[in-house]
C-alpha atoms as a PDB file:
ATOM      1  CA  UNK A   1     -38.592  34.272  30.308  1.00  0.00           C
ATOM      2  CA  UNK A   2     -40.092  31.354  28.419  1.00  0.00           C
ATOM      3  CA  UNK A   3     -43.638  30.367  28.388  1.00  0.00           C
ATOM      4  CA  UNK A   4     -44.702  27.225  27.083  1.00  0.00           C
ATOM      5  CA  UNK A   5     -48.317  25.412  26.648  1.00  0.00           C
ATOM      6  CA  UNK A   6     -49.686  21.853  27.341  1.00  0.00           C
ATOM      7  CA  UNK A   7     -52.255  20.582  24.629  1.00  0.00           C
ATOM      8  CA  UNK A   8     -55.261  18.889  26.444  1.00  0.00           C
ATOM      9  CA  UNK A   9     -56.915  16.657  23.752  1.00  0.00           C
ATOM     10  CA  UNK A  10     -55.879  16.253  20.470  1.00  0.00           C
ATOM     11  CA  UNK A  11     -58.988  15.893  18.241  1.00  0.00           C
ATOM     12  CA  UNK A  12     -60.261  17.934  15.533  1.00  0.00           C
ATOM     13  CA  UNK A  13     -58.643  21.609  17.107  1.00  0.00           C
ATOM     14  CA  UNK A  14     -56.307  19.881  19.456  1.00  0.00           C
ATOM     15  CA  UNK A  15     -54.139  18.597  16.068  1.00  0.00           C
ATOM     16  CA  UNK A  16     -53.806  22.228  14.873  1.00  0.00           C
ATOM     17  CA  UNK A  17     -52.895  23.893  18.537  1.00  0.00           C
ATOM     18  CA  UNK A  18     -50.622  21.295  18.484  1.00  0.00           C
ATOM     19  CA  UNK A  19     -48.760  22.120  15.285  1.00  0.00           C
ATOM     20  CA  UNK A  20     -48.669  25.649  15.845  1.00  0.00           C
ATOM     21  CA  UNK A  21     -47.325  25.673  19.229  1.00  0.00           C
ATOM     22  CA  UNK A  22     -44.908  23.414  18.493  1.00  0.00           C
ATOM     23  CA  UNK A  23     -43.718  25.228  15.121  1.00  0.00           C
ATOM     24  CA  UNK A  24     -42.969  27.924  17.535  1.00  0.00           C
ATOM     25  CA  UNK A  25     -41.008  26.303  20.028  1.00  0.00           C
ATOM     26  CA  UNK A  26     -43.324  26.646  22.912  1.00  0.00           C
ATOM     27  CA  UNK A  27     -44.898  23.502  23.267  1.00  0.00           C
ATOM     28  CA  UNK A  28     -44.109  20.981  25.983  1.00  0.00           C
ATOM     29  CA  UNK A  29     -46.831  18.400  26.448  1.00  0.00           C
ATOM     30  CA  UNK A  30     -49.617  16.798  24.978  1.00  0.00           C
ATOM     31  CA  UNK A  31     -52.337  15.111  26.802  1.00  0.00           C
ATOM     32  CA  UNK A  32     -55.437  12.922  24.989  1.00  0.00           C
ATOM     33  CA  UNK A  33     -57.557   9.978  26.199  1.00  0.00           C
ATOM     34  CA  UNK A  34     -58.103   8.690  22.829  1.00  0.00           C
ATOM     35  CA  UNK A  35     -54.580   6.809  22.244  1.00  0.00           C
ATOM     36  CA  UNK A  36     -55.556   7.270  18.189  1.00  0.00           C
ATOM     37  CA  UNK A  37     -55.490  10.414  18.191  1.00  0.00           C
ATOM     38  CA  UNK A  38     -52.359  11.065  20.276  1.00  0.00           C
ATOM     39  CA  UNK A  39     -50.674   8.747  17.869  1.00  0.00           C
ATOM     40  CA  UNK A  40     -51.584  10.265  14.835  1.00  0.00           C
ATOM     41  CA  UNK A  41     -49.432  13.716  16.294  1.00  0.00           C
ATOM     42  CA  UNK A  42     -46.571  11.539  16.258  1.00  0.00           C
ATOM     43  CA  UNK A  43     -45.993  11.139  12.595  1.00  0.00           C
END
């Protein structure tokens, strides 16, 4: 069975969660008020 996360914020720690769980395959969303931040995972 699969088991993936959702990233709530993407600031300082949020960038880094989001890396890792996504490096592993088990990401699948990413939430964050602060559009700049959100856009800066996109690159």
């Amino acid at each position: 069975m699969e088991k993936f996360v959702a990233v709530i914020g993407s600031g300082s720690w949020g960038k880094n969660l989001v890396r890792n769980f996504f490096e592993i395959g088990a990401l699948k969303t990413v939430c964050d008020i602060n559009r700049t931040n959100f856009d800066e995972l996109k690159k």
